[in-house]
C-alpha atoms as a PDB file:
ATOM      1  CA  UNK A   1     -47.901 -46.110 -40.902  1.00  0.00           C
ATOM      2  CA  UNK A   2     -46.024 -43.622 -43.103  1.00  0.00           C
ATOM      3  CA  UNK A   3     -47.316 -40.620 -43.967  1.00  0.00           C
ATOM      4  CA  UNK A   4     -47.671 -40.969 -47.961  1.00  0.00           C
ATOM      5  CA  UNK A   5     -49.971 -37.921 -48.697  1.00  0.00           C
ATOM      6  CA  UNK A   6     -50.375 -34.748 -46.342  1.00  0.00           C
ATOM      7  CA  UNK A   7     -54.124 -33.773 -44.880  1.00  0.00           C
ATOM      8  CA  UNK A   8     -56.013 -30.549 -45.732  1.00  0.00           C
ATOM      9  CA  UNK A   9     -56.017 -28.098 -43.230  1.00  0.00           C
ATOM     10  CA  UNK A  10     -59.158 -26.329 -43.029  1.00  0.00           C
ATOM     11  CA  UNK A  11     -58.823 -21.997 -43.949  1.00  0.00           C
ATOM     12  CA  UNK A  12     -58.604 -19.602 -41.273  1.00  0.00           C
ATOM     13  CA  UNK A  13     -61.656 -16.982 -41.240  1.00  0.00           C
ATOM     14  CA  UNK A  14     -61.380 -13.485 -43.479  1.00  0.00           C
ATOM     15  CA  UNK A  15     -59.833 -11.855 -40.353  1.00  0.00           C
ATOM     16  CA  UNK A  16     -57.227 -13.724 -39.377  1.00  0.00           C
ATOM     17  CA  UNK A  17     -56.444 -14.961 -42.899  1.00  0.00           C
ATOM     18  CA  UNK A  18     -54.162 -12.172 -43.924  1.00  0.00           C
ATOM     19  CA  UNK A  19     -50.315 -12.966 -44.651  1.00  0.00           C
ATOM     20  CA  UNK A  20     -47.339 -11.760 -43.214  1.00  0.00           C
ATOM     21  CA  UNK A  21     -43.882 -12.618 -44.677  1.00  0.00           C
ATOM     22  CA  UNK A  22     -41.659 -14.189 -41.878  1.00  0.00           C
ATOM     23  CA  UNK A  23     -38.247 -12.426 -42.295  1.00  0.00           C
ATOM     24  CA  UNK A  24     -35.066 -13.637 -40.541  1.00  0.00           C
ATOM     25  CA  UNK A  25     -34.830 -17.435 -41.806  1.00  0.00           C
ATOM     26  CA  UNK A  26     -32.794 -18.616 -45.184  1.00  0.00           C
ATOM     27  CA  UNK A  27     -35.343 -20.479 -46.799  1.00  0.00           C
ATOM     28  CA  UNK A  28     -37.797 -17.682 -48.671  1.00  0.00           C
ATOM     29  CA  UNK A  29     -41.381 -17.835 -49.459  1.00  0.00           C
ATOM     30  CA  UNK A  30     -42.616 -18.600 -45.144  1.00  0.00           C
ATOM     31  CA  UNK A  31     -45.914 -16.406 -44.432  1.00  0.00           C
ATOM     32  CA  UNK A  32     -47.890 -16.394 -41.107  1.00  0.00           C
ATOM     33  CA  UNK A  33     -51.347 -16.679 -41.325  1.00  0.00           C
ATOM     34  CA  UNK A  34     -53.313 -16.269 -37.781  1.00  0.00           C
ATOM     35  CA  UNK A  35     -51.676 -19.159 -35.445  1.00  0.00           C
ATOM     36  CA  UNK A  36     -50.381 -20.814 -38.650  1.00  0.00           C
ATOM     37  CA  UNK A  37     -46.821 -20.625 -40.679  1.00  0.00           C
ATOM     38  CA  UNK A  38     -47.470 -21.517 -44.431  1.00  0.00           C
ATOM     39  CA  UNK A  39     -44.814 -22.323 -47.067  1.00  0.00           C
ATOM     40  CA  UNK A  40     -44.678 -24.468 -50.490  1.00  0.00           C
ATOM     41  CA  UNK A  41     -44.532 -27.990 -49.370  1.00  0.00           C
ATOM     42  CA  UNK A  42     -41.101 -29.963 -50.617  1.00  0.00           C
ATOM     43  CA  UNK A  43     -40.906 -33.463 -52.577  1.00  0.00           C
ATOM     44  CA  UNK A  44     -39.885 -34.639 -48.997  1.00  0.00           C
ATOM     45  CA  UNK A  45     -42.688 -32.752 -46.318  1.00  0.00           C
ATOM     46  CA  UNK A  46     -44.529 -35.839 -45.721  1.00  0.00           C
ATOM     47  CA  UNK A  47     -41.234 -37.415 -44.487  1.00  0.00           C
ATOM     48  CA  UNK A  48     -40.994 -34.155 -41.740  1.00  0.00           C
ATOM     49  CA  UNK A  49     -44.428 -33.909 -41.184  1.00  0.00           C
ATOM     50  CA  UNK A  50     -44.285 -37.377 -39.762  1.00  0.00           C
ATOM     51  CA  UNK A  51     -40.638 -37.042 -38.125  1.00  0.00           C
ATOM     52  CA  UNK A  52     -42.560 -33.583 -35.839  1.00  0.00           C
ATOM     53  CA  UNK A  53     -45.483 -35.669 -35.130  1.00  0.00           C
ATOM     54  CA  UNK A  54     -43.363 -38.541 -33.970  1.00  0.00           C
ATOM     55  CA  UNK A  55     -41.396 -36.124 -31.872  1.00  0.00           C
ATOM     56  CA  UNK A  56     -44.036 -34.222 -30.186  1.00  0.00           C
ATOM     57  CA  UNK A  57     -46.049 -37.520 -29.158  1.00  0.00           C
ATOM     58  CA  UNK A  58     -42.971 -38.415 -27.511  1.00  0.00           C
ATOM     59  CA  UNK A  59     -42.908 -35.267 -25.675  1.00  0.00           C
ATOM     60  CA  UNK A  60     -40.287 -32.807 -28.160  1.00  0.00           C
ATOM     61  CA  UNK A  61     -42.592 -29.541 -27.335  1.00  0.00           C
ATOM     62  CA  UNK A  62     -40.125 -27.607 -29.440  1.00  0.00           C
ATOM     63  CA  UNK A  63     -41.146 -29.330 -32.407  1.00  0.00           C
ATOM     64  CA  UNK A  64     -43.792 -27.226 -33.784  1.00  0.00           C
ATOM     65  CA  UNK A  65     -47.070 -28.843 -34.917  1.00  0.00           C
ATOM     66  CA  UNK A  66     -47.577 -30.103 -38.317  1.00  0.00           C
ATOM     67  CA  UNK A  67     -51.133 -29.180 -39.511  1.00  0.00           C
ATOM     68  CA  UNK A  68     -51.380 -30.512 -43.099  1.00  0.00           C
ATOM     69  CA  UNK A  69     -51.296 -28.320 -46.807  1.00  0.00           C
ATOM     70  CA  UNK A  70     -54.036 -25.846 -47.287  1.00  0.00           C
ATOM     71  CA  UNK A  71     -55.487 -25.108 -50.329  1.00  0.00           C
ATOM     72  CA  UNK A  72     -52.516 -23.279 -52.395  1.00  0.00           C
ATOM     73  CA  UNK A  73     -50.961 -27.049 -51.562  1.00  0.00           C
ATOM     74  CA  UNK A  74     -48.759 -25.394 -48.998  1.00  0.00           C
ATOM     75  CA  UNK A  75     -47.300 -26.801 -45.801  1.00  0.00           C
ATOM     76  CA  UNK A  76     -48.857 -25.492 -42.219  1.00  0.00           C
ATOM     77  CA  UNK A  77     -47.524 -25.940 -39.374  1.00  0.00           C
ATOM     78  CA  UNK A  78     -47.904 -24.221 -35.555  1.00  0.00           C
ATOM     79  CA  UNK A  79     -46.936 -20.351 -35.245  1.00  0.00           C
ATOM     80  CA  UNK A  80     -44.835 -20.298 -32.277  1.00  0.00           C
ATOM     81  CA  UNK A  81     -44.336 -17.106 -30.336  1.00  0.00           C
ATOM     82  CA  UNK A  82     -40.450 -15.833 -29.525  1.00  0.00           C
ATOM     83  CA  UNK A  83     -37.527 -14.250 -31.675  1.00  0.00           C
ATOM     84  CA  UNK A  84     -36.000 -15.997 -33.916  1.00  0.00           C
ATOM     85  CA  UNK A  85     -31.864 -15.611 -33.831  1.00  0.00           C
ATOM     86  CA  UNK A  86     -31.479 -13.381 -36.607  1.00  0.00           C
ATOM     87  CA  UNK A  87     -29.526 -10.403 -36.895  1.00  0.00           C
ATOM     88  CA  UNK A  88     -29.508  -8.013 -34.908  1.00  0.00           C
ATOM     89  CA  UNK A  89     -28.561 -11.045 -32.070  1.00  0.00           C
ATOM     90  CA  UNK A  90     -29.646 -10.003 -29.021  1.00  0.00           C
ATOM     91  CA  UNK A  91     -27.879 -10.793 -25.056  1.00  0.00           C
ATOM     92  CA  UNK A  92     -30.385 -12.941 -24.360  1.00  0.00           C
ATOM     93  CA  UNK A  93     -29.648 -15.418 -27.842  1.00  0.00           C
ATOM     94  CA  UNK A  94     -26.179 -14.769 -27.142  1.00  0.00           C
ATOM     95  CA  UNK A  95     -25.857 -15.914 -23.542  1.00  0.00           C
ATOM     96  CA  UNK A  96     -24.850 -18.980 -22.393  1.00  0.00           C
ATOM     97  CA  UNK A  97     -27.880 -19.846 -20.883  1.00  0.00           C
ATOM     98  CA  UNK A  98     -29.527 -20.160 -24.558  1.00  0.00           C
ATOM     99  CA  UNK A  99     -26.045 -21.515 -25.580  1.00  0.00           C
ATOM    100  CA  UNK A 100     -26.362 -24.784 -23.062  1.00  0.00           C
ATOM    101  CA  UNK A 101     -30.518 -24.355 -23.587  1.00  0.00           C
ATOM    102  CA  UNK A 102     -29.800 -25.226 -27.434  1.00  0.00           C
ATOM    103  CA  UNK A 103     -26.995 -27.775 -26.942  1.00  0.00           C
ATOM    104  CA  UNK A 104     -29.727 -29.747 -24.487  1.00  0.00           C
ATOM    105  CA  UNK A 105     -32.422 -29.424 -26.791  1.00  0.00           C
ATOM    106  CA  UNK A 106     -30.839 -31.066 -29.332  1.00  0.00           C
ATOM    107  CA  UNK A 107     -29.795 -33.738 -27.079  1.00  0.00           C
ATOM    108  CA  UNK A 108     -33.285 -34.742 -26.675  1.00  0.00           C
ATOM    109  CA  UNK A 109     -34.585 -34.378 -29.992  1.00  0.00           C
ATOM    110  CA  UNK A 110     -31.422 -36.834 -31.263  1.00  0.00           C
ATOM    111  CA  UNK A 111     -32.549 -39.255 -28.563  1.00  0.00           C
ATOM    112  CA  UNK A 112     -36.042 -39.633 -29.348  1.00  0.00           C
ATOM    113  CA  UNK A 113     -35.060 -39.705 -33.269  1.00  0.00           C
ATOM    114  CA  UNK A 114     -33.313 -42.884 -33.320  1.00  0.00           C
ATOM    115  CA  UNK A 115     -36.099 -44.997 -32.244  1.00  0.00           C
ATOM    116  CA  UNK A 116     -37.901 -43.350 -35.465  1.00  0.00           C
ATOM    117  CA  UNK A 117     -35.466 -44.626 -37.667  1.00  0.00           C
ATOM    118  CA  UNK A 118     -35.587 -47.980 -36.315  1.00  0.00           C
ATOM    119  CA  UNK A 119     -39.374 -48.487 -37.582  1.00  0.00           C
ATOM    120  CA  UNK A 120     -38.194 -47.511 -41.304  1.00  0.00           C
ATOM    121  CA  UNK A 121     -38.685 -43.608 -41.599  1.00  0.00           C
ATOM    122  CA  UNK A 122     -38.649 -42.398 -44.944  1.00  0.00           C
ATOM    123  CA  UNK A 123     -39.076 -39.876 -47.726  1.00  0.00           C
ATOM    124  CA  UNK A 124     -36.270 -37.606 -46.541  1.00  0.00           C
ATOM    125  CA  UNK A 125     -34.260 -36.146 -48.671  1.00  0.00           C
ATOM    126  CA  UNK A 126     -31.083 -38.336 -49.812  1.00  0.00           C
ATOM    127  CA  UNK A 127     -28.874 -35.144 -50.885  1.00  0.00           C
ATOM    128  CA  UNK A 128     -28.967 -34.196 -46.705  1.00  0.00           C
ATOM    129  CA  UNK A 129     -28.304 -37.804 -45.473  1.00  0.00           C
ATOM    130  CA  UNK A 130     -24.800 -37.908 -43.461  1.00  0.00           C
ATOM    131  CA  UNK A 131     -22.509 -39.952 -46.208  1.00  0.00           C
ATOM    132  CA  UNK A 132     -20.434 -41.820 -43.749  1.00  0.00           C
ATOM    133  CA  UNK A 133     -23.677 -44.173 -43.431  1.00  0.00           C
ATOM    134  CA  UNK A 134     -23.730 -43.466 -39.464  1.00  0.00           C
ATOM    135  CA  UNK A 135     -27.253 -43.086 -39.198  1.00  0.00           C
ATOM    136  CA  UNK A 136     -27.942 -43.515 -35.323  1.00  0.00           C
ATOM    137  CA  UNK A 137     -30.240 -40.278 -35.100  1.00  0.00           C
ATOM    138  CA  UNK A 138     -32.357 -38.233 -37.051  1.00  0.00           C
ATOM    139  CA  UNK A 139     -29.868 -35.050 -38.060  1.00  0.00           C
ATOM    140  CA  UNK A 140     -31.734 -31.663 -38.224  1.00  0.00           C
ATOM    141  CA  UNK A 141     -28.717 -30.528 -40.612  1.00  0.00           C
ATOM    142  CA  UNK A 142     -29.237 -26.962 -40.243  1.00  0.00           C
ATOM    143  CA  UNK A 143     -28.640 -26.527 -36.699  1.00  0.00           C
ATOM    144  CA  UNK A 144     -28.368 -22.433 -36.790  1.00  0.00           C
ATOM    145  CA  UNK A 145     -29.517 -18.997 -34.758  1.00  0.00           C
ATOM    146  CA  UNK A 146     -32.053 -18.530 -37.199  1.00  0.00           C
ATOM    147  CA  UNK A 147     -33.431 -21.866 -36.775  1.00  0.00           C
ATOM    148  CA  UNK A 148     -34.107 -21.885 -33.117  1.00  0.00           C
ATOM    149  CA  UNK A 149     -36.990 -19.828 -31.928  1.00  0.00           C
ATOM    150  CA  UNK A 150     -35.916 -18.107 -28.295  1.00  0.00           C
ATOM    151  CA  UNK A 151     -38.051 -16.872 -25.603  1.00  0.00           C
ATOM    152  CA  UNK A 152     -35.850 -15.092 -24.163  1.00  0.00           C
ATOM    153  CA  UNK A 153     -32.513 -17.385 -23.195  1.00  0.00           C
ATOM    154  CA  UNK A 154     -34.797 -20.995 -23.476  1.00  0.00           C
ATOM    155  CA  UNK A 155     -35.478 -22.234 -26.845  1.00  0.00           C
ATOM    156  CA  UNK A 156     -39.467 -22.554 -27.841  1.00  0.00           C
ATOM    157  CA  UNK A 157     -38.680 -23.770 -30.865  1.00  0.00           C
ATOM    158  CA  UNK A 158     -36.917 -25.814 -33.404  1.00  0.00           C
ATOM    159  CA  UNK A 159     -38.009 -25.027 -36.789  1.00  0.00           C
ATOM    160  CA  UNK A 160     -37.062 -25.252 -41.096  1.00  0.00           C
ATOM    161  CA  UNK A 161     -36.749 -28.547 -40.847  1.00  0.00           C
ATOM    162  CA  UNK A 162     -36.435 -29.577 -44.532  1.00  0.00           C
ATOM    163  CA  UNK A 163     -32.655 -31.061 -44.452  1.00  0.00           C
ATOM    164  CA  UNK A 164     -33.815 -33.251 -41.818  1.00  0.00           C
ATOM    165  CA  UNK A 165     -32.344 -36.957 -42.454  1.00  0.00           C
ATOM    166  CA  UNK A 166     -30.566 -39.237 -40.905  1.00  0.00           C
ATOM    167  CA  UNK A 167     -26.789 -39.026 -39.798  1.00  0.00           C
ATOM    168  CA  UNK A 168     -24.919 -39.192 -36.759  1.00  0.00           C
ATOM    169  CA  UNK A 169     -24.937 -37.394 -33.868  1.00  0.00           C
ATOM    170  CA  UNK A 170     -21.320 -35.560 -34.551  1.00  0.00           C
ATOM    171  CA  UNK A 171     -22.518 -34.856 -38.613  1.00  0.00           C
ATOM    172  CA  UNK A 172     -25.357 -33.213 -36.801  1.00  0.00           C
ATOM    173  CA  UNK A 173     -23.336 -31.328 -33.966  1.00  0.00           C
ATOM    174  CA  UNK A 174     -20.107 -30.614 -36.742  1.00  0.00           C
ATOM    175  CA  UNK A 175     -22.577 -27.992 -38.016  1.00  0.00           C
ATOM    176  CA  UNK A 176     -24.103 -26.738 -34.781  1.00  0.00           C
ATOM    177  CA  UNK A 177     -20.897 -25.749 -33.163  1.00  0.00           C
ATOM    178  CA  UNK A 178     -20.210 -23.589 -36.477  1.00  0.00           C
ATOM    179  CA  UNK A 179     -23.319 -21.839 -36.138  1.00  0.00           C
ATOM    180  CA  UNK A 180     -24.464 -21.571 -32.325  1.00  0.00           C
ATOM    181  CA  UNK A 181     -20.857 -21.437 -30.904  1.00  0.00           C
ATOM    182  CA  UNK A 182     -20.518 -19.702 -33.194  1.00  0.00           C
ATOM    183  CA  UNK A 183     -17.005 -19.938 -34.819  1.00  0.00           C
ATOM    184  CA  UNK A 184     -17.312 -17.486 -37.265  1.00  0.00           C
ATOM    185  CA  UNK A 185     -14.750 -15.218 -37.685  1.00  0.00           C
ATOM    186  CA  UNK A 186     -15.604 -11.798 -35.798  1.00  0.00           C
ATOM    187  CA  UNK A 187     -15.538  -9.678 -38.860  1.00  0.00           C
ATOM    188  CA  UNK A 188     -18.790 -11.810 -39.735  1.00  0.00           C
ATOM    189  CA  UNK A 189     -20.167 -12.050 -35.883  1.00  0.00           C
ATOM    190  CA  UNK A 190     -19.818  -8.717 -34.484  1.00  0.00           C
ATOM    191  CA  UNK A 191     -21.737  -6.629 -37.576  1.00  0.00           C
ATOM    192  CA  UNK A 192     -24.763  -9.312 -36.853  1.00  0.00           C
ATOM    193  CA  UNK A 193     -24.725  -7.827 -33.436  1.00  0.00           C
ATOM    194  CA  UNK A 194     -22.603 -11.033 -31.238  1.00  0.00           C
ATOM    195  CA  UNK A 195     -20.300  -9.280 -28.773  1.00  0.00           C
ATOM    196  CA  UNK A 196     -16.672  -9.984 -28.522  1.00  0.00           C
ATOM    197  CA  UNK A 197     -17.012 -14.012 -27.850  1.00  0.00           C
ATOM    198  CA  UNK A 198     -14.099 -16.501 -25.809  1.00  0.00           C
ATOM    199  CA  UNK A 199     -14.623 -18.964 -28.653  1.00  0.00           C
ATOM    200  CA  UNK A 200     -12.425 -21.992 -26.919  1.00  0.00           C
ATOM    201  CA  UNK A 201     -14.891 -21.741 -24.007  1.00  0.00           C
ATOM    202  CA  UNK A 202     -18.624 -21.637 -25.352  1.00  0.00           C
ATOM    203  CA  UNK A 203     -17.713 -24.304 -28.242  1.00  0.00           C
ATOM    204  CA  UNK A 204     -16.964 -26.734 -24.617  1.00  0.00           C
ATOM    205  CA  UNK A 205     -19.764 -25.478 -22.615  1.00  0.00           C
ATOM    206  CA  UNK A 206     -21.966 -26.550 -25.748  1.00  0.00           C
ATOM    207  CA  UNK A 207     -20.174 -29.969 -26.393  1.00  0.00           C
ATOM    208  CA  UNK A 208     -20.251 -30.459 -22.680  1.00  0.00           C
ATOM    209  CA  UNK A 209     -23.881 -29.518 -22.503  1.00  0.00           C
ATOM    210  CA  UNK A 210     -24.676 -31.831 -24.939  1.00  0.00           C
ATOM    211  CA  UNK A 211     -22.570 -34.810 -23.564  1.00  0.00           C
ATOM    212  CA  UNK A 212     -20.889 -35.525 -25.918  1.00  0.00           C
ATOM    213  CA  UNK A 213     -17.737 -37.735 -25.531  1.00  0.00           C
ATOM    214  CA  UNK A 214     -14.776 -40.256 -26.614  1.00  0.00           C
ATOM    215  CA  UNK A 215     -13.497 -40.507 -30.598  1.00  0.00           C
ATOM    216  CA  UNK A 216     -16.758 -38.123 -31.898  1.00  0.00           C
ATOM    217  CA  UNK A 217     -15.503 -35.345 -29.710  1.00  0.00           C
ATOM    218  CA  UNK A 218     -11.854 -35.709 -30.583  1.00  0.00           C
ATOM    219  CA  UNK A 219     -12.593 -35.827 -34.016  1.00  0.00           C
ATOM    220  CA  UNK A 220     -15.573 -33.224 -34.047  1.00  0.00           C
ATOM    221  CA  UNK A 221     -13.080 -30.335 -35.825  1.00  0.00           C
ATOM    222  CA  UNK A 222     -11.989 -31.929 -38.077  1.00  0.00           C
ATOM    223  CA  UNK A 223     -15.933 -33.166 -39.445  1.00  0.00           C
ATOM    224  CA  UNK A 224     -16.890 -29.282 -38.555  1.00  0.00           C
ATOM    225  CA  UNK A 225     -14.003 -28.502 -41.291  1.00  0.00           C
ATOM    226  CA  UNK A 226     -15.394 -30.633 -43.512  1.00  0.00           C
ATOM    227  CA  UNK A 227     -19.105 -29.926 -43.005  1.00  0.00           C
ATOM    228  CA  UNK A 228     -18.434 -25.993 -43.821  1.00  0.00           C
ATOM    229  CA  UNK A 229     -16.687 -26.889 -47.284  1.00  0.00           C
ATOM    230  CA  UNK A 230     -19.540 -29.227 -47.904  1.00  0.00           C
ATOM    231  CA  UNK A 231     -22.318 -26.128 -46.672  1.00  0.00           C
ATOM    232  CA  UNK A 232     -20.241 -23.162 -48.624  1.00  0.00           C
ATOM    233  CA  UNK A 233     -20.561 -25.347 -52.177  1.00  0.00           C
ATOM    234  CA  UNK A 234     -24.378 -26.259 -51.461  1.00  0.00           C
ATOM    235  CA  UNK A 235     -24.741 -22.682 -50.288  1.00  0.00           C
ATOM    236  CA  UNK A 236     -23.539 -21.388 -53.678  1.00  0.00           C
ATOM    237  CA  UNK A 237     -25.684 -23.985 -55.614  1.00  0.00           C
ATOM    238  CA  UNK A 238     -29.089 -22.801 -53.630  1.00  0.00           C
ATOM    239  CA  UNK A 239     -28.155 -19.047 -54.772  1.00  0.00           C
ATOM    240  CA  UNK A 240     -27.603 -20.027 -58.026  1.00  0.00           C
ATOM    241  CA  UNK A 241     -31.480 -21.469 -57.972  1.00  0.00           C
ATOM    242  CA  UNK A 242     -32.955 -18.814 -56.201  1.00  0.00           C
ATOM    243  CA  UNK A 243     -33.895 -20.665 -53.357  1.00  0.00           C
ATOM    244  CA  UNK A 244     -32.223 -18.812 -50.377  1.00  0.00           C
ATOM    245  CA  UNK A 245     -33.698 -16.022 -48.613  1.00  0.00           C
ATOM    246  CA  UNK A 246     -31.603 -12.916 -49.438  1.00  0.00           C
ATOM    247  CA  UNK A 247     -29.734 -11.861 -46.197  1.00  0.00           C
ATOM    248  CA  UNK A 248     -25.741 -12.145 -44.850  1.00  0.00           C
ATOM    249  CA  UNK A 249     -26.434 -15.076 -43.146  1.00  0.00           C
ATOM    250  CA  UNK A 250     -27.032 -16.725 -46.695  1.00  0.00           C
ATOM    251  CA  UNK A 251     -24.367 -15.546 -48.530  1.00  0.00           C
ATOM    252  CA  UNK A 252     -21.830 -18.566 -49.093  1.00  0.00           C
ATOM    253  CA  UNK A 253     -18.835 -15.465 -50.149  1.00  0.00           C
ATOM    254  CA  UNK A 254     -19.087 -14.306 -46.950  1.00  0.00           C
ATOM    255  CA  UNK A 255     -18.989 -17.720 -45.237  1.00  0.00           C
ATOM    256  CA  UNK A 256     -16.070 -19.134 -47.268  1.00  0.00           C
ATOM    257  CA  UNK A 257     -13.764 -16.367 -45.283  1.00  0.00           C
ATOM    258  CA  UNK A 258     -14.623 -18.632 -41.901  1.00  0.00           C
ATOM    259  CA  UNK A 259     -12.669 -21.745 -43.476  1.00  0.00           C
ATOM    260  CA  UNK A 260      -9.061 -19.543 -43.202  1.00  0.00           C
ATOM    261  CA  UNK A 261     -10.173 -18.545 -40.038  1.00  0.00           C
ATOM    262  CA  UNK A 262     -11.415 -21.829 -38.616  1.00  0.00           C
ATOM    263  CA  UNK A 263      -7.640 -23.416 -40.329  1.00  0.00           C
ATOM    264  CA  UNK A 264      -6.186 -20.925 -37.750  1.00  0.00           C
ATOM    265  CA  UNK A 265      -7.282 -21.125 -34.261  1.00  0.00           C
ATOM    266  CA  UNK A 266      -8.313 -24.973 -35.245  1.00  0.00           C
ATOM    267  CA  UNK A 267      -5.261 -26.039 -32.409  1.00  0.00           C
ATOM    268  CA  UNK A 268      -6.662 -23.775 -29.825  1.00  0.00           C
ATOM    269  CA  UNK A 269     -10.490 -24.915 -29.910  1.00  0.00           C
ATOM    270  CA  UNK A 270      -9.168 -28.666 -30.621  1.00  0.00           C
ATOM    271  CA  UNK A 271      -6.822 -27.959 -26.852  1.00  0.00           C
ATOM    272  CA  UNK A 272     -10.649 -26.756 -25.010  1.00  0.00           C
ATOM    273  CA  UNK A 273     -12.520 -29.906 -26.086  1.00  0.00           C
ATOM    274  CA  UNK A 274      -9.832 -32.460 -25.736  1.00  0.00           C
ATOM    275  CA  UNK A 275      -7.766 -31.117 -22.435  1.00  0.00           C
END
C-alpha cells in the first residue's frame, strides 16, 4: 500500500520539547526536538516517508526513521547522532575511509531501491526524476557532505531526502563524485577546510568502491558535466524563492566557477577512471 496521508506523531513532553535549529544542511527551516528532526512537510513527503520505511525494513540502517507530521503539520523523522559534513570539514569526513564508507553506502541503498520501484512507488517529485527515463534505482539526487551524517570516518546517516526519485545509477553517482570526491576547484575546497586533495585518485577509489563499471563509467564525466549545469540553474532558481539555507555551500555563483575548472582537468580524471 502507498502511503497517501502521513500519521500524527504524538508531542514530546515540556522538557524535551524545546527547538534547536539544525545548521550545516541547504534546505532551511530543520529543528531538533528531543530524539526528533522536524521540518515543513513537502507536496511529495509521503512518497519519502514510504521510500525510508521501505529501506530500513530491508535493512538500510542509515536511513533515518520516518515518524509521521506533528501538530504544526511538519515532517519527523529520527535524530541521529554524528557530524554532519559541513564546513569546517574535518580529517575524519575527509579521509578515504569515509570516502569508500559513502561510495558503499550508496551502493546498497541503490540496490534495495529498485525493487521499490518495481511495485509502483510514487508521489516523488517529477522536477528531480533523471530525464533520460533510466529509472533502474531510486536516485537520492543530492548526494553531498552535508547530506551524510559521519561518526567519525563511517557514515550513520543518509539524510534531506526530498529530491529523491527515480534515475539511474550514473544520474545518481554524476552528482556524488562532484560533491564527495569532491571536484571542486580548490579555491572553493580548501576555505571549507578540505586539505590539498589528489583529485584523479579519490574520484577512482569512490567509483571503484562503488563498482561501478563498462559504458556508465566511461561516460560518467561527461553526465557529471552536465548534472552541474543542470544543479547551478536550479541552484539559482531555489535562491531566487528563498528556499536554500544561506551558507557557501548554497551559493550557485560560487559553484558556477567549478564548470571552467571541471572543463580543465576533465582529460586527467577521464585517464584515472578509464586506464
Amino acid at each position: 500500500m502507498h502511503a497517501t496521508e502521513l500519521p500524527k506523531h504524538p508531542e514530546p513532553d515540556s522538557e524535551s520539547a524545546r527547538e534547536q535549529p539544525l545548521t550545516g544542511g541547504v534546505i532551511a527551516g530543520a529543528v531538533r526536538v528531543g530524539q526528533t528532526v522536524r521540518r515543513v512537510a513537502s507536496p511529495h513527503a509521503p512518497a519519502i516517508q514510504e521510500l525510508l520505511a521501505y529501506l530500513r525494513r530491508r535493512g538500510f540502517v542509515q536511513a533515518p526513521k520516518p515518524l509521521g507530521v506533528d501538530d504544526r503539520g511538519r515532517e519527523v523523522w529520527s535524530f541521529v547522532p554524528g557530524r554532519a559534513g559541513h564546513p569546517p570539514i574535518t580529517p575524519d569526513i575527509a579521509s578515504d575511509e569515509a570516502l569508500v564508507e559513502a561510495a558503499r553506502t550508496i551502493r546498497r541503498f541503490h540496490d534495495l531501491s529498485a525493487d521499490l520501484l518495481a511495485t509502483g512507488w510514487h508521489g516523488w517529485n517529477p522536477d528531480a526524476a533523471d530525464p533520460s527515463g533510466r529509472h533502474e534505482v531510486v536516485c537520492h539526487n543530492d548526494l553531498a557532505p552535508f547530506n551524510l551524517v559521519f561518526q567519525g570516518r563511517r557514515v550513520g546517516a543518509v539524510i534531506d531526502w526530498d529530491l529523491a526519485a527515480p534515475g539511474s545509477r550514473a544520474w545518481d553517482l554524476a552528482y556524488a563524485v562532484w560533491r564527495l570526491v569532491p571536484l571542486h576547484r580548490p579555491e572553493y575546497t580548501a576555505p571549507l577546510g578540505w586539505p590539498p586533495l589528489d583529485r584523479s585518485r579519490r574520484l577512482r577509489l569512490f567509483v571503484d568502491a562503488y563498482g561501478l563499471f563498462g559504458r556508465d563509467r566511461a561516460d560518467l564525466l561527461e553526465l557529471t558535466q552536465h548534472r552541474m549545469r543542470h544543479t547551478v540553474e536550479g541552484m539559482r532558481r531555489l535562491v531566487e524563492l528563498g528556499t536554500l539555507a544561506d551558507l557557501p555551500a548554497s551559493d550557485p555563483r560560487a559553484e558556477a566557477g567549478d564548470l571552467e575548472y571541471f572543463g580543465a582537468h576533465l582529460s586527467r580524471w577521464q585517464e584515472a577512471l578509464t586506464r
